[in-house]
PDB file of N, CA and C in Angstrom:
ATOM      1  N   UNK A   1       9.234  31.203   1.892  1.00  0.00           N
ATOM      2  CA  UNK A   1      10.416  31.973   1.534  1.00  0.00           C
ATOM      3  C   UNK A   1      11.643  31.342   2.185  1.00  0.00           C
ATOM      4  N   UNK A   2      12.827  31.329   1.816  1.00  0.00           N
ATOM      5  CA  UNK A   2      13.702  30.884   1.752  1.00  0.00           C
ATOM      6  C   UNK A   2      15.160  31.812   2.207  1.00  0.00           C
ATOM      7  N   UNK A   3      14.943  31.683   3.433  1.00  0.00           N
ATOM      8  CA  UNK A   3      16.304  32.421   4.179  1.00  0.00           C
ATOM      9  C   UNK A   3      18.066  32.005   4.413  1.00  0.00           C
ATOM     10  N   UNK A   4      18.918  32.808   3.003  1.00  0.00           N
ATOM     11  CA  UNK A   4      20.176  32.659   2.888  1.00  0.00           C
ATOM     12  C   UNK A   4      20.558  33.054   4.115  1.00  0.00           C
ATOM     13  N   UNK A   5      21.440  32.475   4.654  1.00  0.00           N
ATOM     14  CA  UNK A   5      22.533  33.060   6.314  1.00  0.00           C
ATOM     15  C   UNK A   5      23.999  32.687   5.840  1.00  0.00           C
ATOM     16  N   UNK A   6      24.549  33.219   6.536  1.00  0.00           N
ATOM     17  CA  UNK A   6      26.027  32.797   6.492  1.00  0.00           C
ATOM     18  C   UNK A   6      26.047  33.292   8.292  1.00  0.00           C
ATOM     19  N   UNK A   7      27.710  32.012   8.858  1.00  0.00           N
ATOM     20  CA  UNK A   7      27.637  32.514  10.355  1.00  0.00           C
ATOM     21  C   UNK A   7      29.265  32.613  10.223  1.00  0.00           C
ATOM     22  N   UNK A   8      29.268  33.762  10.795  1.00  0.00           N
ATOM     23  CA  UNK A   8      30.584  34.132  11.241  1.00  0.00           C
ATOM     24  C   UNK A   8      30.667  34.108  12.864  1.00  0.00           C
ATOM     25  N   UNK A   9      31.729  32.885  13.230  1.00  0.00           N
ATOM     26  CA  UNK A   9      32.211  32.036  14.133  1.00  0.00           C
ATOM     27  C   UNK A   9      33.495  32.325  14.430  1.00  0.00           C
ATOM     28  N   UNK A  10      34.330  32.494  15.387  1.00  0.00           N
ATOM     29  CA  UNK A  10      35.753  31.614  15.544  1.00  0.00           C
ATOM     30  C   UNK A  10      36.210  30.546  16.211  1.00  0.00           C
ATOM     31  N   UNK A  11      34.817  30.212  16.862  1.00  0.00           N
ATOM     32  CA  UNK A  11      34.613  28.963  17.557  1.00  0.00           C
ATOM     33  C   UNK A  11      34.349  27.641  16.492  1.00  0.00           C
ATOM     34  N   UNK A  12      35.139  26.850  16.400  1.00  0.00           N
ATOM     35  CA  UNK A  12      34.629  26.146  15.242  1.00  0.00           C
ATOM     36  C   UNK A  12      32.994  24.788  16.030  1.00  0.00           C
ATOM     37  N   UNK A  13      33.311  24.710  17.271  1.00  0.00           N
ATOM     38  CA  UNK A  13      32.310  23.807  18.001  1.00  0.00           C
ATOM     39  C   UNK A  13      31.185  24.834  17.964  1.00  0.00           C
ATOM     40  N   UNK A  14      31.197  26.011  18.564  1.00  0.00           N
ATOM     41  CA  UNK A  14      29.935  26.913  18.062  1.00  0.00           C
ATOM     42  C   UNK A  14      29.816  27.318  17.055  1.00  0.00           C
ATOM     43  N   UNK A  15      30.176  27.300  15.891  1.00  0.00           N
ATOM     44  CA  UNK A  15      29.667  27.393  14.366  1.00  0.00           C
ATOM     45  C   UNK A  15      29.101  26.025  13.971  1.00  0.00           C
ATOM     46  N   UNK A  16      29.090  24.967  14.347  1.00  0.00           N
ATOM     47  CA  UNK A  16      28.708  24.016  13.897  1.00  0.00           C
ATOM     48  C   UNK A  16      27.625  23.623  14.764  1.00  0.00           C
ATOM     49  N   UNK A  17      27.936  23.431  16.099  1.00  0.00           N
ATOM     50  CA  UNK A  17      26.455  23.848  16.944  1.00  0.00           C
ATOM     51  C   UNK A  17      25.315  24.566  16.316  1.00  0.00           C
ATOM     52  N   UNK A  18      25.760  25.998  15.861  1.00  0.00           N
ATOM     53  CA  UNK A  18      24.533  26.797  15.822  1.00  0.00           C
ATOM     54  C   UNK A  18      24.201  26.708  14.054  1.00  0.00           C
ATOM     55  N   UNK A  19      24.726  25.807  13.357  1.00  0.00           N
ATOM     56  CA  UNK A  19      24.783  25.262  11.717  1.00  0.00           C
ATOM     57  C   UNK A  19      23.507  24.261  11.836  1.00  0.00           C
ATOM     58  N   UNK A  20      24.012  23.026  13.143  1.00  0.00           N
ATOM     59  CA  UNK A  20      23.161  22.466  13.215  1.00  0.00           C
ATOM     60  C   UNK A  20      21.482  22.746  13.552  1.00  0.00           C
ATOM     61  N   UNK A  21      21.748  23.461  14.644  1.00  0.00           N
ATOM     62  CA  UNK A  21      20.362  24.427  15.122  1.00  0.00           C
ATOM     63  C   UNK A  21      19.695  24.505  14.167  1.00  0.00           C
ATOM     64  N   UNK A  22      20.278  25.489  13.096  1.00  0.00           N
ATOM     65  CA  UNK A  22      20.029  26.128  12.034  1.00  0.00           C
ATOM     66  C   UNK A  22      19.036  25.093  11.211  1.00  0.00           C
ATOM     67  N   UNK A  23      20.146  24.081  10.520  1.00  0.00           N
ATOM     68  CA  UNK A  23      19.473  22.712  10.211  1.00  0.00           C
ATOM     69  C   UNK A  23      17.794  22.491  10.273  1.00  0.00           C
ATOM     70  N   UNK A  24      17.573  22.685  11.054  1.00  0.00           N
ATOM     71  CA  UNK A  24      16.376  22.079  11.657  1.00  0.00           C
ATOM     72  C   UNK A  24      14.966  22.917  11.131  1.00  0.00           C
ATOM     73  N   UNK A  25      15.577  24.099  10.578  1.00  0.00           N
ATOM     74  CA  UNK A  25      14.450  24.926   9.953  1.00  0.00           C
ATOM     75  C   UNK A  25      14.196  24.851   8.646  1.00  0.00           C
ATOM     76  N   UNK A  26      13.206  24.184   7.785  1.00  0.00           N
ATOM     77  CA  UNK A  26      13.384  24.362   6.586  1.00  0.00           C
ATOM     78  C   UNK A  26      13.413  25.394   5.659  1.00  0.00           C
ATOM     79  N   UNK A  27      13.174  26.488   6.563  1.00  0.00           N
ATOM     80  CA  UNK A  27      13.423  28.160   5.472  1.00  0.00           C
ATOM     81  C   UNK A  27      14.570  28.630   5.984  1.00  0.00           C
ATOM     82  N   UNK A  28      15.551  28.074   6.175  1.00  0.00           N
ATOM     83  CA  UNK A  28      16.655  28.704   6.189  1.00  0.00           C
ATOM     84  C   UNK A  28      17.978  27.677   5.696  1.00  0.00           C
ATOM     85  N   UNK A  29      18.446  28.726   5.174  1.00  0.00           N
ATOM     86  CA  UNK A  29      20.106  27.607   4.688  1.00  0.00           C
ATOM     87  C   UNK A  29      20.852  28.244   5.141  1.00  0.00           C
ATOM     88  N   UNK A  30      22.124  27.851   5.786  1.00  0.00           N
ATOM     89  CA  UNK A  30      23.491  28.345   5.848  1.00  0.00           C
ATOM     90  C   UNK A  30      24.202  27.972   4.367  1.00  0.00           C
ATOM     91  N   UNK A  31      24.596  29.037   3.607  1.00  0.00           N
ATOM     92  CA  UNK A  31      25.121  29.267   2.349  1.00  0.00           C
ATOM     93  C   UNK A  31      26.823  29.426   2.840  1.00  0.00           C
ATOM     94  N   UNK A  32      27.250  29.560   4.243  1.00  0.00           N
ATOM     95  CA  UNK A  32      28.709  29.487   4.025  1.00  0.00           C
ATOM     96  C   UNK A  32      28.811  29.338   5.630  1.00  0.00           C
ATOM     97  N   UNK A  33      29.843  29.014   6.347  1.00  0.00           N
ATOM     98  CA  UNK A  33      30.315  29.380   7.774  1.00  0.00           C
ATOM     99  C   UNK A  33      31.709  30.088   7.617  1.00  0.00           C
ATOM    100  N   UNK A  34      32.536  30.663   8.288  1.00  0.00           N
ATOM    101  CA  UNK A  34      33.691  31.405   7.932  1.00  0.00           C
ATOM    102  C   UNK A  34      34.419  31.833   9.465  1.00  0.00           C
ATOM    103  N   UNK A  35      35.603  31.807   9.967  1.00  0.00           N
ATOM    104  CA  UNK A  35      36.060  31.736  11.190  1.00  0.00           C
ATOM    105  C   UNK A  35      36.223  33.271  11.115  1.00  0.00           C
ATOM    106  N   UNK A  36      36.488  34.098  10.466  1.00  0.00           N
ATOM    107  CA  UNK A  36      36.511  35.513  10.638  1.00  0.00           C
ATOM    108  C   UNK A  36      35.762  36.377   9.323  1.00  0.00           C
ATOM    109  N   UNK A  37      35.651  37.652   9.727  1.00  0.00           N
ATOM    110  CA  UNK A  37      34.910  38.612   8.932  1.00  0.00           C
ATOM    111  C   UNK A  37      35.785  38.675   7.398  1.00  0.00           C
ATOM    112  N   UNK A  38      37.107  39.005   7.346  1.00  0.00           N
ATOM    113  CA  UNK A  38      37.718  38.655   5.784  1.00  0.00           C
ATOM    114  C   UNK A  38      37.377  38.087   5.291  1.00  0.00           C
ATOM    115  N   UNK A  39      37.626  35.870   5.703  1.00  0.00           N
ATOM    116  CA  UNK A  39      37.081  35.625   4.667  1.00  0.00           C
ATOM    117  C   UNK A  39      35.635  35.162   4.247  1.00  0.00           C
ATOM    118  N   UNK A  40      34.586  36.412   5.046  1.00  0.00           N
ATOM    119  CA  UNK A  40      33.388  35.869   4.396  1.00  0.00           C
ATOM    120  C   UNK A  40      33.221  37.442   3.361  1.00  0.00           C
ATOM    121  N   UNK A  41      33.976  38.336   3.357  1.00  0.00           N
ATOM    122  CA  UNK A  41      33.944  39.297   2.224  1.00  0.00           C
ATOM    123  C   UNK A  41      33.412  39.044   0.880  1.00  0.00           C
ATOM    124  N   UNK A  42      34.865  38.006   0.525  1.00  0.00           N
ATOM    125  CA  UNK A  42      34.071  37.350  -1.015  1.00  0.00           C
ATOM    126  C   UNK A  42      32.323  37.209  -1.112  1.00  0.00           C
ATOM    127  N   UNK A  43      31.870  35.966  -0.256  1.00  0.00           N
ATOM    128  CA  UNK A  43      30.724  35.627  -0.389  1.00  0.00           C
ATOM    129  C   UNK A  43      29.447  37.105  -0.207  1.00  0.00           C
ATOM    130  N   UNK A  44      29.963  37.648   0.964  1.00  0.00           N
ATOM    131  CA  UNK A  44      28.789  38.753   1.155  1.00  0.00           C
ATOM    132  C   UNK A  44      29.377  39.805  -0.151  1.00  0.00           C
ATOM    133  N   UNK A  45      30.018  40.005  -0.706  1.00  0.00           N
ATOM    134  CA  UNK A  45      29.767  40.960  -1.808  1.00  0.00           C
ATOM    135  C   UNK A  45      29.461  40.442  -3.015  1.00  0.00           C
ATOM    136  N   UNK A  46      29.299  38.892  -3.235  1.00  0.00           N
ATOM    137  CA  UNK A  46      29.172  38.209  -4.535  1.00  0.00           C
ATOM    138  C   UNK A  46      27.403  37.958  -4.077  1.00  0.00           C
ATOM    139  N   UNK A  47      27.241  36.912  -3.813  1.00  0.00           N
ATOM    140  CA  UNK A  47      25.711  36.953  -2.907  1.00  0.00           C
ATOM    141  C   UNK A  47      24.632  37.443  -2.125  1.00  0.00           C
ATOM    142  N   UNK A  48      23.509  37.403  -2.912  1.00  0.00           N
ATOM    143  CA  UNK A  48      22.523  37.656  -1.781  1.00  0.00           C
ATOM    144  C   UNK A  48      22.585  36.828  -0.523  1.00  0.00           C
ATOM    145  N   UNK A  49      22.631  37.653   0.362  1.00  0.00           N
ATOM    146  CA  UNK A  49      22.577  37.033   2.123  1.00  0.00           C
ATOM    147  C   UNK A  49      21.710  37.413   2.495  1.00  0.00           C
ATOM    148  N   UNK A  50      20.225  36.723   3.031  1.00  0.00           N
ATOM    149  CA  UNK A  50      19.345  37.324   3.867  1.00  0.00           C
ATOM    150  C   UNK A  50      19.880  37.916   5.402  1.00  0.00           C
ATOM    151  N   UNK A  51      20.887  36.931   6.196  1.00  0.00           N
ATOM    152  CA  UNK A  51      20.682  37.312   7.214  1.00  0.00           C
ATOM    153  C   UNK A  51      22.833  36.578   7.338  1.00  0.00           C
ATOM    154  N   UNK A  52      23.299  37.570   8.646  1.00  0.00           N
ATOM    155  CA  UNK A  52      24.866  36.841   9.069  1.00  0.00           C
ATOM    156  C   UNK A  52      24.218  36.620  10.811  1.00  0.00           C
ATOM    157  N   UNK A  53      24.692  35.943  10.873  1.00  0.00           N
ATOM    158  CA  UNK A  53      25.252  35.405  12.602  1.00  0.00           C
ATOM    159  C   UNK A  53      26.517  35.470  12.617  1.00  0.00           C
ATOM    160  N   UNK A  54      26.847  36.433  13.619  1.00  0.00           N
ATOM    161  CA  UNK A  54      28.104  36.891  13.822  1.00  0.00           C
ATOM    162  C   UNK A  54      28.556  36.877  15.196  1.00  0.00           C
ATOM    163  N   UNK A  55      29.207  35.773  15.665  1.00  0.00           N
ATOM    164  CA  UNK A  55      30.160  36.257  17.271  1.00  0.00           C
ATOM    165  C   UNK A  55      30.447  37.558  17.375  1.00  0.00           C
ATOM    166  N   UNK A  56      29.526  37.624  18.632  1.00  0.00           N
ATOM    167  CA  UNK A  56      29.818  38.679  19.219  1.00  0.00           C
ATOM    168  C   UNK A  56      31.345  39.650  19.862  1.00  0.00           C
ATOM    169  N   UNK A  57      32.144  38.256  20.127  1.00  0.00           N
ATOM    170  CA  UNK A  57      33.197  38.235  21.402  1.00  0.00           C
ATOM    171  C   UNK A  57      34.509  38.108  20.817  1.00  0.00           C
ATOM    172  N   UNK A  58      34.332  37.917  19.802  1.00  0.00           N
ATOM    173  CA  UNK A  58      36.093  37.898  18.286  1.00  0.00           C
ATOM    174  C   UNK A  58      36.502  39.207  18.269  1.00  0.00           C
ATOM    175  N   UNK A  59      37.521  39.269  18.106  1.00  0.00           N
ATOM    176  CA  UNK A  59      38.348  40.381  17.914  1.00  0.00           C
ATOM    177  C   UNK A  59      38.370  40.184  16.351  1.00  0.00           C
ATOM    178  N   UNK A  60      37.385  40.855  15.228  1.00  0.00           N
ATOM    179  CA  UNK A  60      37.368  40.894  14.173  1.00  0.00           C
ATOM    180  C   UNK A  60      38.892  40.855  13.097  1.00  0.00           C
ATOM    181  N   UNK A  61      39.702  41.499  14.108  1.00  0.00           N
ATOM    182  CA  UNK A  61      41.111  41.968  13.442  1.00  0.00           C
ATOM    183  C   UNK A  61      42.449  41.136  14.176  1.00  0.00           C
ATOM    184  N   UNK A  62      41.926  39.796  14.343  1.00  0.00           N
ATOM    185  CA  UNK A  62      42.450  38.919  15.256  1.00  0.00           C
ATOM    186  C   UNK A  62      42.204  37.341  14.212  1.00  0.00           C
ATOM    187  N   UNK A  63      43.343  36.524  13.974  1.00  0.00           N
ATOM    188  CA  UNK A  63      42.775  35.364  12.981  1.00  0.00           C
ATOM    189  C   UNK A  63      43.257  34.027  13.661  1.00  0.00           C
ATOM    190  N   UNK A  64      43.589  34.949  15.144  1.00  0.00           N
ATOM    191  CA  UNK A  64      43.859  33.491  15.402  1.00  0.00           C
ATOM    192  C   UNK A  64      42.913  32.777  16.307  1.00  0.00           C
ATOM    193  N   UNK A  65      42.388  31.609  16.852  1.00  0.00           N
ATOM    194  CA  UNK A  65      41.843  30.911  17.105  1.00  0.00           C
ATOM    195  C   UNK A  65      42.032  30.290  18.427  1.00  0.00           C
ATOM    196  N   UNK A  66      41.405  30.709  19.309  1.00  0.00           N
ATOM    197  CA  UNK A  66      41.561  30.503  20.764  1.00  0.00           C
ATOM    198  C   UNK A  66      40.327  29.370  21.237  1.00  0.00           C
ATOM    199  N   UNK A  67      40.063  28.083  20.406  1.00  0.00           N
ATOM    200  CA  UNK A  67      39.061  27.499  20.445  1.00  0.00           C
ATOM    201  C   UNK A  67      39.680  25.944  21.615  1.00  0.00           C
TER     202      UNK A  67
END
């Protein structure tokens, strides 16, 4: 079986870190990465997503980027 993810990041070095991680499993794909919760809206209401990885430590209602 075949596990869709998307990761919501605002770290762009830890979204790609944990993309790569990811990588390494063959039942899982990252189908999108996205620096805040807006713009992964589109995708999670158009797509099936098995699973999000989501930073914990973002101020969801915050777009700017303290990386």
């Amino acid at each position: 079986m075949l596990f869709k993810v998307i990761i919501i990041e605002d770290s762009e070095t830890a979204a790609n870190k944990l993309n790569s991680f990811l990588g390494e499993f063959l039942d899982i794909r990252v189908v999108g990465i996205f620096d805040n919760i807006e713009s992964a809206k589109p995708l999670l209401e158009t797509a099936q997503v098995d699973g999000v990885f989501l930073d914990i430590q973002f101020n969801p209602l915050d777009d700017t980027n303290t990386d």
